[in-house]
Protein backbone atom coordinates (compact mmCIF):
# COMPACT_ATOMS: atom_id res chain seq x y z
CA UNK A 1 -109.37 -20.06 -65.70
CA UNK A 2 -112.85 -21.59 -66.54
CA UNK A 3 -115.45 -23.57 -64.61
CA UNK A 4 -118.17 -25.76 -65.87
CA UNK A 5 -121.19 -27.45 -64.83
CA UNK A 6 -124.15 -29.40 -66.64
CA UNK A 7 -124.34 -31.26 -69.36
CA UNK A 8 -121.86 -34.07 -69.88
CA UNK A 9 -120.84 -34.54 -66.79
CA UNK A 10 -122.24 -36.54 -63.69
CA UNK A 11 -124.54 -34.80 -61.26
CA UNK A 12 -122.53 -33.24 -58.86
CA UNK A 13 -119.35 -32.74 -60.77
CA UNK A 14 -117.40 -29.74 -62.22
CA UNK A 15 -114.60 -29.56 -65.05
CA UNK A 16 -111.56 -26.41 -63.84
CA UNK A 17 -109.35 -25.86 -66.74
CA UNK A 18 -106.41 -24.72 -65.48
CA UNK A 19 -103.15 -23.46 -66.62
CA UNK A 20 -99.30 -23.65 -65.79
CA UNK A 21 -96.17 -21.48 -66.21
CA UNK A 22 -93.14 -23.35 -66.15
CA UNK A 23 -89.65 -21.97 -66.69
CA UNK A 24 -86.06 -21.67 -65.78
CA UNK A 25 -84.58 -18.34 -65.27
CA UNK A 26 -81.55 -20.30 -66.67
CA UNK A 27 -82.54 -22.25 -69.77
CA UNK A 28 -84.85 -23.91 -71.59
CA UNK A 29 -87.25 -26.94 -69.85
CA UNK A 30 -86.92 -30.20 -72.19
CA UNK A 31 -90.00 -32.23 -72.72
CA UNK A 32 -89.01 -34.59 -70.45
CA UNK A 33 -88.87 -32.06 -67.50
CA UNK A 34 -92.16 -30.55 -68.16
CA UNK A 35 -93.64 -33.76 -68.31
CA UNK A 36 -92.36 -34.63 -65.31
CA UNK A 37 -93.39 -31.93 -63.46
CA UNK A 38 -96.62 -31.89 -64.82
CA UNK A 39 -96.93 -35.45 -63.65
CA UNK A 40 -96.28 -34.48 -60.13
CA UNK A 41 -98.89 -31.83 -60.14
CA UNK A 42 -101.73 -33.94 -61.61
CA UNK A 43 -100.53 -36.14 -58.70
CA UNK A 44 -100.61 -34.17 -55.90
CA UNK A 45 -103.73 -32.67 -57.22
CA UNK A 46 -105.48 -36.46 -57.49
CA UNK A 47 -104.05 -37.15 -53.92
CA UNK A 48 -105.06 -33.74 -52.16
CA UNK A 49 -108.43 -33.09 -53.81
CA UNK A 50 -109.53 -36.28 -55.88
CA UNK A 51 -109.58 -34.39 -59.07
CA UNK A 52 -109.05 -36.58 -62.53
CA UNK A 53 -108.31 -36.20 -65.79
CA UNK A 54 -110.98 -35.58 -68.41
């Protein structure tokens, strides 16, 4: 949902913030599910595009 560019970051880089719906149609996610779920995305998304945390 946002891009960025400039200041704070190295030349050449850019900051996405993103954002996730999770759910269940039949209950309610636990922590631990989300978090592992999450986990796989920021995975995948370190593996297929070389993104990292900020």
């Amino acid at each position: 949902f946002d891009v960025y560019e400039g200041k704070n970051l190295p030349e050449g880089k850019k900051s996405y913030a993103i954002s996730f719906t999770l759910q269940d149609s039949a209950k309610t996610l636990t922590d631990e599910q989300i978090d592992k779920i999450m986990g796989k995305i920021r995975q995948n998304l370190e593996k297929e595009t070389g993104a990292q945390l900020r």
